[in-house]
N, C-alpha and C. Protein backbone atom coordinates (compact mmCIF):
# COMPACT_ATOMS: atom_id res chain seq x y z
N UNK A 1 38.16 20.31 -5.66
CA UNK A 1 37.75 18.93 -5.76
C UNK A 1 36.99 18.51 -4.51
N UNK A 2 37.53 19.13 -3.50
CA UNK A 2 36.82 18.23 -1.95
C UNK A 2 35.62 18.90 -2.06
N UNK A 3 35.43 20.56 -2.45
CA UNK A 3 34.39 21.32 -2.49
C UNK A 3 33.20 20.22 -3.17
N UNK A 4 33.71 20.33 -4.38
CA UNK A 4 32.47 19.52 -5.17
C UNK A 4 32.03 18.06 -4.85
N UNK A 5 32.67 16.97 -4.42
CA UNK A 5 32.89 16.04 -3.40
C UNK A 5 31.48 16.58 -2.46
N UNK A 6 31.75 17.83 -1.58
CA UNK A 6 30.82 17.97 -0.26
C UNK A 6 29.65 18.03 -0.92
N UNK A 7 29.97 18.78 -1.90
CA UNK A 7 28.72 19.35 -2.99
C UNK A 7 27.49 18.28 -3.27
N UNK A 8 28.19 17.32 -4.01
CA UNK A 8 27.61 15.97 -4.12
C UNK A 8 26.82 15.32 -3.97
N UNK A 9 27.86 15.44 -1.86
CA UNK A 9 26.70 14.49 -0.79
C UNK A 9 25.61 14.50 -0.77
N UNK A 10 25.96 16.70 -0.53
CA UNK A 10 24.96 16.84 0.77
C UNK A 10 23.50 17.08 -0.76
N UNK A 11 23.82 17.55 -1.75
CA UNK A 11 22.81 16.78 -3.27
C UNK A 11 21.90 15.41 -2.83
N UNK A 12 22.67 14.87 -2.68
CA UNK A 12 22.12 13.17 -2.71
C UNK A 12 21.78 13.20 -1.03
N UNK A 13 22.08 13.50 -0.22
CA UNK A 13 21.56 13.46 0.73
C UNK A 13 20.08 13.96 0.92
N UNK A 14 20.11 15.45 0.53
CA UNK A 14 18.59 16.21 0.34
C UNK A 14 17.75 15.45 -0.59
N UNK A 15 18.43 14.62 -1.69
CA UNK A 15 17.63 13.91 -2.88
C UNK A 15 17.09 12.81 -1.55
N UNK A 16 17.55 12.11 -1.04
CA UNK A 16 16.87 10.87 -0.36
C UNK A 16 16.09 11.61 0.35
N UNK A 17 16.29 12.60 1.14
CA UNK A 17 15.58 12.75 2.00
C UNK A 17 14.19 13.28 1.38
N UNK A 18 14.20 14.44 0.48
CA UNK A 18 13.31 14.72 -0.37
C UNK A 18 11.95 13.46 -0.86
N UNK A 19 12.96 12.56 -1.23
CA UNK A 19 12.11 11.44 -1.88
C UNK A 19 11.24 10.66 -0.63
N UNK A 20 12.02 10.35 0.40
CA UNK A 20 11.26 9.81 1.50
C UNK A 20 10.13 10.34 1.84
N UNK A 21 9.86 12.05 1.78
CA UNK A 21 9.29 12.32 2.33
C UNK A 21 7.68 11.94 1.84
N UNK A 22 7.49 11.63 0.02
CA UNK A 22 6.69 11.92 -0.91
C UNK A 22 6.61 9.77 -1.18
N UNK A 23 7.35 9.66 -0.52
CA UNK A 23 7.33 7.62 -0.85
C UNK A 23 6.16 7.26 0.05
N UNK A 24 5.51 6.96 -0.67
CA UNK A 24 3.79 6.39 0.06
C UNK A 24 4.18 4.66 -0.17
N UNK A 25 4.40 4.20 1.21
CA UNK A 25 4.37 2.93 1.53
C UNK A 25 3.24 2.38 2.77
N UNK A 26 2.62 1.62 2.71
CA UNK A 26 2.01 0.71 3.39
C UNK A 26 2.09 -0.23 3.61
N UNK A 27 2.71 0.05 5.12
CA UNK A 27 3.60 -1.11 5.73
C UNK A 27 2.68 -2.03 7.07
N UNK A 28 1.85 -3.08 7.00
CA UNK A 28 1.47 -3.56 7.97
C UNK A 28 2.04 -4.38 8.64
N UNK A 29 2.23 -3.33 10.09
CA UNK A 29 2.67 -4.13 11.14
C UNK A 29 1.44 -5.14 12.08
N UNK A 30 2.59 -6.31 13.03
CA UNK A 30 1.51 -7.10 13.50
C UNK A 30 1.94 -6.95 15.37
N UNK A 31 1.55 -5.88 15.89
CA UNK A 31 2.32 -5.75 17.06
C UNK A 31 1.44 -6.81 18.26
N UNK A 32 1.78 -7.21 19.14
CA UNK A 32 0.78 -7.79 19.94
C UNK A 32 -0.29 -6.78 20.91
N UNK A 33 -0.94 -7.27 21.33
CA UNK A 33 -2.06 -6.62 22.60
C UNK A 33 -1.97 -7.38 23.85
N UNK A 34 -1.93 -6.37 25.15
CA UNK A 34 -1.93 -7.02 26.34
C UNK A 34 -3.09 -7.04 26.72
N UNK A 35 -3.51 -8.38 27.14
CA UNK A 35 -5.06 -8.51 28.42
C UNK A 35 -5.03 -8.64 29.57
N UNK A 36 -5.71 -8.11 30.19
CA UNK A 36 -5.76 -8.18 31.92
C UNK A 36 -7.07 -8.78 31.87
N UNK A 37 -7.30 -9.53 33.21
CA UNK A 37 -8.35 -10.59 33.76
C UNK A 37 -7.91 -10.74 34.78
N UNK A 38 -9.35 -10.61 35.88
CA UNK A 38 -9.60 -11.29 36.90
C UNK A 38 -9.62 -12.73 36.91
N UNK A 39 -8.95 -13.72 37.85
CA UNK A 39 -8.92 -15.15 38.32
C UNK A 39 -10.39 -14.69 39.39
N UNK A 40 -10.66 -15.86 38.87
CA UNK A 40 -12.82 -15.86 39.62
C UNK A 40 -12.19 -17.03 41.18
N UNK A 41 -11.65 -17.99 41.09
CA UNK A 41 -11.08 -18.64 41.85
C UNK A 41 -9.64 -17.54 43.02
N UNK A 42 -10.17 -17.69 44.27
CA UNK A 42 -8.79 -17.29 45.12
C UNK A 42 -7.66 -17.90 45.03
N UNK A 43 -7.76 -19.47 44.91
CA UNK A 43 -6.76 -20.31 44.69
C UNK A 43 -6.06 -20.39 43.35
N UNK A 44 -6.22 -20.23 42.28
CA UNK A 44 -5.72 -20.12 41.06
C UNK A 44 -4.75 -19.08 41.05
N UNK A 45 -3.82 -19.31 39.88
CA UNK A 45 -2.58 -18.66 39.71
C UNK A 45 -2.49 -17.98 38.04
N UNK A 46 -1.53 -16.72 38.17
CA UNK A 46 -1.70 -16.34 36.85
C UNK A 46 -0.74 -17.00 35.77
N UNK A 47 0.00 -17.94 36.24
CA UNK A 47 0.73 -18.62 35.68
C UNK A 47 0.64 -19.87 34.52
N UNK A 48 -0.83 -20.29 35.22
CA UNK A 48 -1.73 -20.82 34.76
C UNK A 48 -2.23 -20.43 33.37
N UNK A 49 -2.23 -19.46 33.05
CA UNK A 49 -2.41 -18.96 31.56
C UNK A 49 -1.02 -18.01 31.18
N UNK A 50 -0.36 -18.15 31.48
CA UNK A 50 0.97 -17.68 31.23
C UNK A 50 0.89 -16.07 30.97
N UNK A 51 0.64 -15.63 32.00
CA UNK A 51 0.12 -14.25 32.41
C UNK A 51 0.83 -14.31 33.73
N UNK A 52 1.57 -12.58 33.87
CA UNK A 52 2.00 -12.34 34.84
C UNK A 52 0.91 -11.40 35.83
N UNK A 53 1.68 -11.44 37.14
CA UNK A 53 0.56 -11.11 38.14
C UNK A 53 0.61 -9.56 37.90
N UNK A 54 -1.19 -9.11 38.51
CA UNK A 54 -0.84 -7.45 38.24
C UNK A 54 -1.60 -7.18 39.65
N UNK A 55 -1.75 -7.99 40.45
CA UNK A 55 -1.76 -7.14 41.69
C UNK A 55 -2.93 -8.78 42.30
N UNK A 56 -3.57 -8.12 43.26
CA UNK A 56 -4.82 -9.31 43.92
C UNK A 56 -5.39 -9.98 42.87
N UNK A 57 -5.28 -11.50 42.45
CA UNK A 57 -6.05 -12.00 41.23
C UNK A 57 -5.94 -11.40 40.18
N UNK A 58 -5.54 -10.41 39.94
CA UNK A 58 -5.40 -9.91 38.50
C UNK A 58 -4.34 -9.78 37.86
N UNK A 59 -4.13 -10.42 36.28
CA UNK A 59 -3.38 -10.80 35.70
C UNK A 59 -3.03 -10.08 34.32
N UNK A 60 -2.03 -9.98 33.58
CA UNK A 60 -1.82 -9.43 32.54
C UNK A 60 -1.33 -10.67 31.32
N UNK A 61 -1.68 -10.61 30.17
CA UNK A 61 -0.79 -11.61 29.04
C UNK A 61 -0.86 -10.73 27.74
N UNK A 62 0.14 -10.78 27.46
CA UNK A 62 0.36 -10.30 26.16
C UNK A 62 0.03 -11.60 24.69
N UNK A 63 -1.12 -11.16 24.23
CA UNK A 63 -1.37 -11.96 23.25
C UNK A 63 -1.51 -11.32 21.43
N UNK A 64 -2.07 -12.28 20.71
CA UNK A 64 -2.14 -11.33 19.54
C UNK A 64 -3.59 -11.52 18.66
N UNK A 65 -4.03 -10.68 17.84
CA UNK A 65 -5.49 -10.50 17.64
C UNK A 65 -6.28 -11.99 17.66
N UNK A 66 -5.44 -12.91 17.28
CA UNK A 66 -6.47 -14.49 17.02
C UNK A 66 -6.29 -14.92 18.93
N UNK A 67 -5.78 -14.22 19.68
CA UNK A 67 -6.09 -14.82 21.61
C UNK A 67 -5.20 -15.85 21.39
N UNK A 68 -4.27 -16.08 20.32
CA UNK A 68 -2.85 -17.26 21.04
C UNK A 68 -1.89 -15.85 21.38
N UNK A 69 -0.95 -16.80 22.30
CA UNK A 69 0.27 -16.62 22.90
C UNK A 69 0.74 -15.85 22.30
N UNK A 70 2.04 -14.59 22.38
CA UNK A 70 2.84 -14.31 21.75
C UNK A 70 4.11 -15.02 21.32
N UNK A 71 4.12 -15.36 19.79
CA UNK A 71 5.66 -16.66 19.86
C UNK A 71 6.60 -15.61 19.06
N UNK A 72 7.31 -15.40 20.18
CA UNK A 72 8.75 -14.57 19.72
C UNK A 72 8.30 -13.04 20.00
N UNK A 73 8.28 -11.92 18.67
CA UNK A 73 8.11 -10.88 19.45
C UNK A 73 6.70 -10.56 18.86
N UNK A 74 6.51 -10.75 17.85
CA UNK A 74 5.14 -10.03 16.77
C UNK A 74 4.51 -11.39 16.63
N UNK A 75 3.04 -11.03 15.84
CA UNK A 75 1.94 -11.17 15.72
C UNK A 75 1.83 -11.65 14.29
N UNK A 76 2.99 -12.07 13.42
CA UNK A 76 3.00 -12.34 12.16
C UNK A 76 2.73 -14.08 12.04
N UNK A 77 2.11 -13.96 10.74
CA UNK A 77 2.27 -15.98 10.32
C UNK A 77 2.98 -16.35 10.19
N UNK A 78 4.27 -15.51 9.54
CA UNK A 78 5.83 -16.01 9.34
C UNK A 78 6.92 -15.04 10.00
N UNK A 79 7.64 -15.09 9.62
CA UNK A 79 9.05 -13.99 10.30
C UNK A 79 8.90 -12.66 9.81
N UNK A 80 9.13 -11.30 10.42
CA UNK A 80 8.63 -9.72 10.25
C UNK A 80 9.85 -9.61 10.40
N UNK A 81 9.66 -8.66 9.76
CA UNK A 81 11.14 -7.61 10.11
C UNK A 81 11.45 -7.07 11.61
N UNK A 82 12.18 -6.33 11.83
CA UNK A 82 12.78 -5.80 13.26
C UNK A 82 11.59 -4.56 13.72
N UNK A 83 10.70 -4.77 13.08
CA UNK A 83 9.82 -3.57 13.53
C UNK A 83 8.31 -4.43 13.81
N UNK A 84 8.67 -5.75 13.51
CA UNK A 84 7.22 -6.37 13.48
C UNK A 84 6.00 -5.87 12.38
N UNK A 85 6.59 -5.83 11.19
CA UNK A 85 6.05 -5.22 10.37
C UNK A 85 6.33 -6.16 9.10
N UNK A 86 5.54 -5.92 7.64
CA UNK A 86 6.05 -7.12 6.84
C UNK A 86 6.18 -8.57 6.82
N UNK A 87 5.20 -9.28 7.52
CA UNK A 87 5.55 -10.40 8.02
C UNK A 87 5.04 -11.07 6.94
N UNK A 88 5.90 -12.35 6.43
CA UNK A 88 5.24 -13.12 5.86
C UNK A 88 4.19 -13.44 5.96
N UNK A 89 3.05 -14.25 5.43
CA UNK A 89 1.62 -14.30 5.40
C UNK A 89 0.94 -13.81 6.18
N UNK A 90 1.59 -12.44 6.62
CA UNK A 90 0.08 -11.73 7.17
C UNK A 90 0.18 -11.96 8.82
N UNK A 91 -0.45 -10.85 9.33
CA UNK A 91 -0.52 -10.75 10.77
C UNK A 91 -1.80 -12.24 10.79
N UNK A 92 -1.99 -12.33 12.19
CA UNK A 92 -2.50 -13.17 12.84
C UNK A 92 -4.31 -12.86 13.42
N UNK A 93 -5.28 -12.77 12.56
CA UNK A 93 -6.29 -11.91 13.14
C UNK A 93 -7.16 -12.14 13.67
N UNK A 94 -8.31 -11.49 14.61
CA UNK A 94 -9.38 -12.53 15.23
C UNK A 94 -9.77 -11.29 16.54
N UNK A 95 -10.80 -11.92 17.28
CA UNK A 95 -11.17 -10.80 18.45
C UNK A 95 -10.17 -11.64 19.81
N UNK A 96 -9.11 -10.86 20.12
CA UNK A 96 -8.30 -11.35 21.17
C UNK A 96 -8.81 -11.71 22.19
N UNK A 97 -10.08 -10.72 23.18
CA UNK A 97 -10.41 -10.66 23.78
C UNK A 97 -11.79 -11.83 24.31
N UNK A 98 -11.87 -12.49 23.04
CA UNK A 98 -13.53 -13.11 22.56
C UNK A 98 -12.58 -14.62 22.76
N UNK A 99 -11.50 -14.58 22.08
CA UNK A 99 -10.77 -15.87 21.84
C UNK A 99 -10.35 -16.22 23.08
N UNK A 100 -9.40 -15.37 23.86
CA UNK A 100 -8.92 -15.75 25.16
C UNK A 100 -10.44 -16.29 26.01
N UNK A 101 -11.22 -15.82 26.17
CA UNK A 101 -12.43 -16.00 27.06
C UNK A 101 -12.99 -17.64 26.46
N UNK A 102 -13.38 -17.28 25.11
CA UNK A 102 -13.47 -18.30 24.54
C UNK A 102 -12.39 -20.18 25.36
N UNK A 103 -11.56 -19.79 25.21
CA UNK A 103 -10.50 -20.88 25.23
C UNK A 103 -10.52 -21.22 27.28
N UNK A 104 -10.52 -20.16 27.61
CA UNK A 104 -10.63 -20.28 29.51
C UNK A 104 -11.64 -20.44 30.37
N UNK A 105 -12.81 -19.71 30.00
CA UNK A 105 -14.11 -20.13 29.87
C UNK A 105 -14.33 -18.85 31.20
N UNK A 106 -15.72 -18.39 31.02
CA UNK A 106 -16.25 -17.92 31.77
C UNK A 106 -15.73 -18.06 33.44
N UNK A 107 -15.89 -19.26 33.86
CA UNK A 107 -15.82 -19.62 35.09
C UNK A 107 -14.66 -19.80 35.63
N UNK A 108 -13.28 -19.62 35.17
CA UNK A 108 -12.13 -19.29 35.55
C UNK A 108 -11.47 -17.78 35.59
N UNK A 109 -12.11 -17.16 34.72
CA UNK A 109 -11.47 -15.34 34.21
C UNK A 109 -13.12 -14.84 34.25
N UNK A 110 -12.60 -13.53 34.68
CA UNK A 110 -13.65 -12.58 34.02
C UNK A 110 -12.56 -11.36 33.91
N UNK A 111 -13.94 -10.61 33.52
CA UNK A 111 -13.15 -9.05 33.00
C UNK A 111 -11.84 -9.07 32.63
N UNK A 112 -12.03 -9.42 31.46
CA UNK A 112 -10.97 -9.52 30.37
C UNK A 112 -10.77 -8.10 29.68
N UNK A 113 -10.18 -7.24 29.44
CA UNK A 113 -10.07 -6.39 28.85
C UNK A 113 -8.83 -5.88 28.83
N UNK A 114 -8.53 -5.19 27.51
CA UNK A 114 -7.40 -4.40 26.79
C UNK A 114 -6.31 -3.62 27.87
N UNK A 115 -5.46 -3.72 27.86
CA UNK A 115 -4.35 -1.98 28.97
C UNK A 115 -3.68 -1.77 27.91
């Protein structure tokens, strides 16, 4: 009895695993992107755009493809799962890099780009 019992499992075990392997899902996640930028001003702070410091004037923020803030952990319109994936209406999309610049302007940041 315990034999066939083990028998069973380890059946249904190889069955899931089997099946996983051949389950074609497409799962879009909405993870965020970090930007780094130079402050063009000596006196300015990276705090100021809610970016932490990454060394002399240069700053890091983690934002998401439309250049807002990260609110919470992902990049979704509504609540994602624990992987930031699945999010209700859809990730958040746009040129991050175009938007942030856009919104700060030339004459406060430059060299904006991806790490």
């Amino acid at each position: 009895m315990k034999t066939e019992a083990t028998s069973l499992l380890s059946f249904l075990m190889a069955f899931i695993l089997f099946t996983m392997l051949f389950h074609n899902s497409e799962s879009v996640c909405c993870p965020s992107k970090t930007i780094a930028f130079r402050l063009n001003d000596e006196n300015d702070v990276c705090s100021s755009y809610e970016a932490k410091s990454k060394g002399k004037r240069v700053c890091k923020v983690d934002v998401c493809d439309d250049g807002t803030f990260v609110k919470g952990r992902y990049c979704g319109r509504g609540s994602c799962n624990i992987f930031g994936c699945n999010c209700s209406g859809g990730c958040r999309k746009g040129d991050a890099a175009k938007t942030f610049v856009d919104f700060y302007g030339d004459l406060h940041i430059s060299d904006v780009h991806f790490i």
